[in-house]
Every structure is written in C-alpha cells, then in structure tokens.
C-alpha atoms as a PDB file:
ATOM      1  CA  UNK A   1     134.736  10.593 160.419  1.00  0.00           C
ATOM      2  CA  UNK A   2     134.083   9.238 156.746  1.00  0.00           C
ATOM      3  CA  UNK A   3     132.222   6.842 155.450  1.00  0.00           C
ATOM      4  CA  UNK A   4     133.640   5.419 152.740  1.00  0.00           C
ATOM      5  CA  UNK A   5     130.753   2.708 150.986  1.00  0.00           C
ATOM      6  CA  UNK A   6     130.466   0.671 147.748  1.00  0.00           C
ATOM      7  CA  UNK A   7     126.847   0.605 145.858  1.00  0.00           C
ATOM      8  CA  UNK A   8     126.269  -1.119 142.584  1.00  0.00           C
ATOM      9  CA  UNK A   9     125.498   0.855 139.599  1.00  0.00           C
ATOM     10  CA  UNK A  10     123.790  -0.342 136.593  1.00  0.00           C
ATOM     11  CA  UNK A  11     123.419   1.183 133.426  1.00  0.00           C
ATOM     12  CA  UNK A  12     120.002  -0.437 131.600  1.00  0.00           C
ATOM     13  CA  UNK A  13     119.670  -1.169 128.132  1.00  0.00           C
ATOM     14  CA  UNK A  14     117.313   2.392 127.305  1.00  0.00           C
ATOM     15  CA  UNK A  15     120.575   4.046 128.398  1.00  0.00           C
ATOM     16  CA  UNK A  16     123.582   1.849 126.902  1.00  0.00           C
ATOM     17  CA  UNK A  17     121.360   1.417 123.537  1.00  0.00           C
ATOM     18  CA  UNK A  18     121.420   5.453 123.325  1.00  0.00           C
ATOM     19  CA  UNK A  19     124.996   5.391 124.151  1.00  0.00           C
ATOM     20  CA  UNK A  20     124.594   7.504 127.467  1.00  0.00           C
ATOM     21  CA  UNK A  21     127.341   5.479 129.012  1.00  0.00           C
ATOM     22  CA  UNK A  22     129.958   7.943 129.203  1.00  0.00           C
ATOM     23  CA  UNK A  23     127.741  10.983 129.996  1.00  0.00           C
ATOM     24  CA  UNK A  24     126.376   8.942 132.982  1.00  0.00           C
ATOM     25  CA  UNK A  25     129.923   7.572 134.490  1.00  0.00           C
ATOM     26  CA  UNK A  26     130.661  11.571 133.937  1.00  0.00           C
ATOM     27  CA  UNK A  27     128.109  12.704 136.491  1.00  0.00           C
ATOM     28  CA  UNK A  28     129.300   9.796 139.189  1.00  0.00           C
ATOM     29  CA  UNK A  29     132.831  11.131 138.627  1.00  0.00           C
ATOM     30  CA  UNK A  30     131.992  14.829 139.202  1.00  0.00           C
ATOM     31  CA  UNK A  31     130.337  13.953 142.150  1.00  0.00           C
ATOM     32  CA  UNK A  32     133.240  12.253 143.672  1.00  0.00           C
ATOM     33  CA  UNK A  33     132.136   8.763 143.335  1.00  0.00           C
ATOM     34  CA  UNK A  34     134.755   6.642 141.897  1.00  0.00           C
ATOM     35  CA  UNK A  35     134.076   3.613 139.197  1.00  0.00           C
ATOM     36  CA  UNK A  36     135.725   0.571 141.211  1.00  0.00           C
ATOM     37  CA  UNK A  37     135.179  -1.807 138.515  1.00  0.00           C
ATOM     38  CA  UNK A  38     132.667  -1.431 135.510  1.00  0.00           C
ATOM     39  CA  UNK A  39     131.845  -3.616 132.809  1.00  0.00           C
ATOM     40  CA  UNK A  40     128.897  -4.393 129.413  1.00  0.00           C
ATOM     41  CA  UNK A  41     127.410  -7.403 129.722  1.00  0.00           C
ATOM     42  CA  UNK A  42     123.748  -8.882 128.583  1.00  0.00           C
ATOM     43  CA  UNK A  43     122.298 -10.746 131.249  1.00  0.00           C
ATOM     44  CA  UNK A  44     119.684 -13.758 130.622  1.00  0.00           C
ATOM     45  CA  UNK A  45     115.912 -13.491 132.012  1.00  0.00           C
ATOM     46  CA  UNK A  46     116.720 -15.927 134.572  1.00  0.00           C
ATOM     47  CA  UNK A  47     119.740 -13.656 135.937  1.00  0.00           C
ATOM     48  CA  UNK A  48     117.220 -10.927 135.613  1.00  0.00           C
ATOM     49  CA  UNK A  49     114.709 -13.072 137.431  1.00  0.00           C
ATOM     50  CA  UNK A  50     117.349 -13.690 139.679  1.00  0.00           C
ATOM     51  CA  UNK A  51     118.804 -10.116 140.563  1.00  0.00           C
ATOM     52  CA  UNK A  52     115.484  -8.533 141.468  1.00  0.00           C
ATOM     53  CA  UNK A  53     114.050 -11.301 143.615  1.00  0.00           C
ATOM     54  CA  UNK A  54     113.297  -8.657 146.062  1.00  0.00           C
ATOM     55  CA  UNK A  55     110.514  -7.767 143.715  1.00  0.00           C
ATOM     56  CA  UNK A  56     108.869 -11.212 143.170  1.00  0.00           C
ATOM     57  CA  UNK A  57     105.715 -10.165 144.182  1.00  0.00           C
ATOM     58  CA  UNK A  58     105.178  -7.492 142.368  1.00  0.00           C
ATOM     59  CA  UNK A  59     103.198  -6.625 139.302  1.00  0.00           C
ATOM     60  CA  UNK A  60     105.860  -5.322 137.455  1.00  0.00           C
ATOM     61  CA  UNK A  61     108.029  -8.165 138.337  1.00  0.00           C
ATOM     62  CA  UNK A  62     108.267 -10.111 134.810  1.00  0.00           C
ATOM     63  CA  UNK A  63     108.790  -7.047 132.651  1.00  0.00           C
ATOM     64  CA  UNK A  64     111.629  -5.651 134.557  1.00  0.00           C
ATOM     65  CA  UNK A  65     113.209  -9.125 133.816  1.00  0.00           C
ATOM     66  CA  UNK A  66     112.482  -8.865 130.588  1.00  0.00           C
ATOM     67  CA  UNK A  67     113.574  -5.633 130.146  1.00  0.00           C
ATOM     68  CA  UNK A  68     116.906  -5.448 132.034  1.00  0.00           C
ATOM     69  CA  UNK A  69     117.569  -8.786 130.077  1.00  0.00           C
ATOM     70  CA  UNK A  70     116.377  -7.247 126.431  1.00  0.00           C
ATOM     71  CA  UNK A  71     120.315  -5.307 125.741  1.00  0.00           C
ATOM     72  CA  UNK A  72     123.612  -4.758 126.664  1.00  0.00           C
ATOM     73  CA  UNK A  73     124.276  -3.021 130.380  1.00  0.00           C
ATOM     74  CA  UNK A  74     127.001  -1.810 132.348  1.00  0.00           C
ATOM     75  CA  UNK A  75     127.462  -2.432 135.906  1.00  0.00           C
ATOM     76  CA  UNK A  76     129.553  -0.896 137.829  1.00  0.00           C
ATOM     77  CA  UNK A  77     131.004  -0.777 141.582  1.00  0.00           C
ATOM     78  CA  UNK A  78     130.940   3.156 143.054  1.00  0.00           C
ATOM     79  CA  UNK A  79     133.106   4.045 146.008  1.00  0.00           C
ATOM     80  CA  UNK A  80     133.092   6.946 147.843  1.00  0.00           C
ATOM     81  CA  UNK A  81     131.824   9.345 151.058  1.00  0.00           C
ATOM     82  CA  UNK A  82     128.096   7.686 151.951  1.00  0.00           C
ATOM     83  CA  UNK A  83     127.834   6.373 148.166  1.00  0.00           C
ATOM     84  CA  UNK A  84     124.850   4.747 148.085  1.00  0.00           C
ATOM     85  CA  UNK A  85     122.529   7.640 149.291  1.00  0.00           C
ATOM     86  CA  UNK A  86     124.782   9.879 147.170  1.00  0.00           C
ATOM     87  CA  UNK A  87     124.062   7.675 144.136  1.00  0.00           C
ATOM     88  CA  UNK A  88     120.566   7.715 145.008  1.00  0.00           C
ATOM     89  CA  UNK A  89     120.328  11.210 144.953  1.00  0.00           C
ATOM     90  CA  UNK A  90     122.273  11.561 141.236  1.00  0.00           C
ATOM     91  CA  UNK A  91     119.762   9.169 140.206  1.00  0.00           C
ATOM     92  CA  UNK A  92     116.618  10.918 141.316  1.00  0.00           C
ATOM     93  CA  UNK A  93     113.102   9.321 141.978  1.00  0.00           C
ATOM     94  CA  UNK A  94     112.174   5.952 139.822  1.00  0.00           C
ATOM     95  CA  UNK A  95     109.484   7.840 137.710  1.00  0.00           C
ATOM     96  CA  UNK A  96     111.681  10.564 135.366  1.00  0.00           C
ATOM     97  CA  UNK A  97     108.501  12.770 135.560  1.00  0.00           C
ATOM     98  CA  UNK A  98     109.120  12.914 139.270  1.00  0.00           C
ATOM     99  CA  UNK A  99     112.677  12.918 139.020  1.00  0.00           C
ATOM    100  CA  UNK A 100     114.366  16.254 140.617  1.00  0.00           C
ATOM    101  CA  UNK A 101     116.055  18.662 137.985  1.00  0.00           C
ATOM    102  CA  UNK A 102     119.234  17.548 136.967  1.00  0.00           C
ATOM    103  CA  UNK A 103     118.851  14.065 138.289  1.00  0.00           C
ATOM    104  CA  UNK A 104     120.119  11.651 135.985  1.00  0.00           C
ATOM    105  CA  UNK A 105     115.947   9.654 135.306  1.00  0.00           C
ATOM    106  CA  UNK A 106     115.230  13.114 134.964  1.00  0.00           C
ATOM    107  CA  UNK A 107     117.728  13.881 131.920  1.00  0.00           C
ATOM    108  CA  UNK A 108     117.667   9.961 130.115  1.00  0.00           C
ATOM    109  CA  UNK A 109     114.799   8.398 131.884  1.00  0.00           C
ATOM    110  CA  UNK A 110     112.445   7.425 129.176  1.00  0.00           C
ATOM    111  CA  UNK A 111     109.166   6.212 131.231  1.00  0.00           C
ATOM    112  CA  UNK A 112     109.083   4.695 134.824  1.00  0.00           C
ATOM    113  CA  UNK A 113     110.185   1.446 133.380  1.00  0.00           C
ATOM    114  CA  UNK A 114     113.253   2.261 131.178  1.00  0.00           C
ATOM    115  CA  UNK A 115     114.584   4.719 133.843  1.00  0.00           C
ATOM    116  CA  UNK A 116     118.303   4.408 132.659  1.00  0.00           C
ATOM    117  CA  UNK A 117     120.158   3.293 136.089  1.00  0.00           C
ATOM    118  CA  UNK A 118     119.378   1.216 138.722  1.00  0.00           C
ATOM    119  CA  UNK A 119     121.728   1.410 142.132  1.00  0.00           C
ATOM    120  CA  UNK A 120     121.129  -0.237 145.949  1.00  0.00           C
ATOM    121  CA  UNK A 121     119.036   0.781 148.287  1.00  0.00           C
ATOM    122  CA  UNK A 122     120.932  -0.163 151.332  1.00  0.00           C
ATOM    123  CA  UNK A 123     124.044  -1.050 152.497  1.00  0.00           C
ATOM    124  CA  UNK A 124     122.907  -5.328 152.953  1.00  0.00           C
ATOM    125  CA  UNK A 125     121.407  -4.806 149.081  1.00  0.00           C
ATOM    126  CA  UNK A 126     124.642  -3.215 147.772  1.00  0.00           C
ATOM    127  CA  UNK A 127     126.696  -5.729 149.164  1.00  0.00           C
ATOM    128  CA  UNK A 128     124.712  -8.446 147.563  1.00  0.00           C
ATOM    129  CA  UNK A 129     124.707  -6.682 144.147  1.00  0.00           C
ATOM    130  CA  UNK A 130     127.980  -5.935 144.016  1.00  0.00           C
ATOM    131  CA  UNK A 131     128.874 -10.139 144.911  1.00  0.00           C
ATOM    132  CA  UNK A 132     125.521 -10.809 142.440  1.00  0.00           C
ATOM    133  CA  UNK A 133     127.823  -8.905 139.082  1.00  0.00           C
ATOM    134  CA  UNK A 134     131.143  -8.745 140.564  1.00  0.00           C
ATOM    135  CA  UNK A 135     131.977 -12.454 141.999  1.00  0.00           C
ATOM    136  CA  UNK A 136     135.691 -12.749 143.429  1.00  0.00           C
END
C-alpha cells in the first residue's frame, strides 16, 4: 500500500543567498522525493504575513515575515512515499543546534530563525501551501 503525498518545500533567503539551492534539491532527490514544480521568487511582507498566519500569535510572528520576505526563495512541490514526514525528517528540528546529524538545519541552518527550509506540517497545511505558491 503506498502513500504517495505532496508537501511544499521552501528554500529561505539564508539558503538561496549562499547559493545552497542545488545542494538542498540534491538531498530531496537522493531521498526519493521528486521536485513537482520549483521556482525563485521574492515574496512581499504581506504574502509573508499572509503564508504564516498560523503563527499570528506568536512572538516571532513579524520577523519571520520580514525575514522570509528580505531575498529571493525557492518553493517547491515534493512528491513521493509519505513525503511530508519524510521531508520533515531531511529537514531536522527548527533550531540547527538541535538539528539531528546530517539533517539539512543541521548542515546550512544559520540560527533558529534563518533555518534554510521550511516544509508542511500536515497533510491540510501542505495542501494549502502548495495552492498558497502554486495556484492552478
């Protein structure tokens, strides 16, 4: 029985500005997750604002706008077996310095805020990321 999923990918500014693209579509590919669709874009504050609603309330709220909105990223749609726990795993915890060995955070991640990827949580979140970057 598979279970084939889509999450969304995105690779942040920290990451595109050091020109980590590659390396990090590299490990999704190795571990058999395939890039759907990918494209750079800068996204305004307000899309920022927008795209991590979920996290109104918290403190950090306003910088991670302003940060995700401060360069270039790439977003991309992943496909593969379970792909949005297996993308959370290649990512590794938010904070690098927790980050498992060979985790992606734990390779680029700078600090807890420019962590170098962001991907869903769930399968309702990916499905409204995806439609939030990739509209038909």
């Amino acid at each position: 029985m598979s279970n084939i999923e889509q999450t969304l990918s995105i690779i942040k500014p920290d990451a595109v500005e050091r020109n980590l693209t590659d390396e990090i579509k590299s490990v999704f590919i190795k571990n058999d997750l395939k890039i759907k669709n990918n494209k750079k874009i800068h996204i305004t504050k307000d899309e920022a604002a927008e795209f991590y609603k979920v996290h109104q309330s918290k403190p950090f709220y306003d910088d991670l706008c302003t940060y995700l909105s401060s360069g270039p990223i790439v977003v991309m749609i992943l496909e593969g077996e379970n792909a949005i726990l297996s993308n959370r795993k290649l990512m590794g915890a938010t904070d690098p310095k927790k980050a498992e060995e060979n985790t992606i955070r734990k390779k680029f991640g700078l600090s807890i805020d420019k962590n170098s990827v962001h991907g869903s949580d769930s399968k309702d979140n990916a499905k409204k990321e995806i439609a939030f970057f990739f509209k038909d």
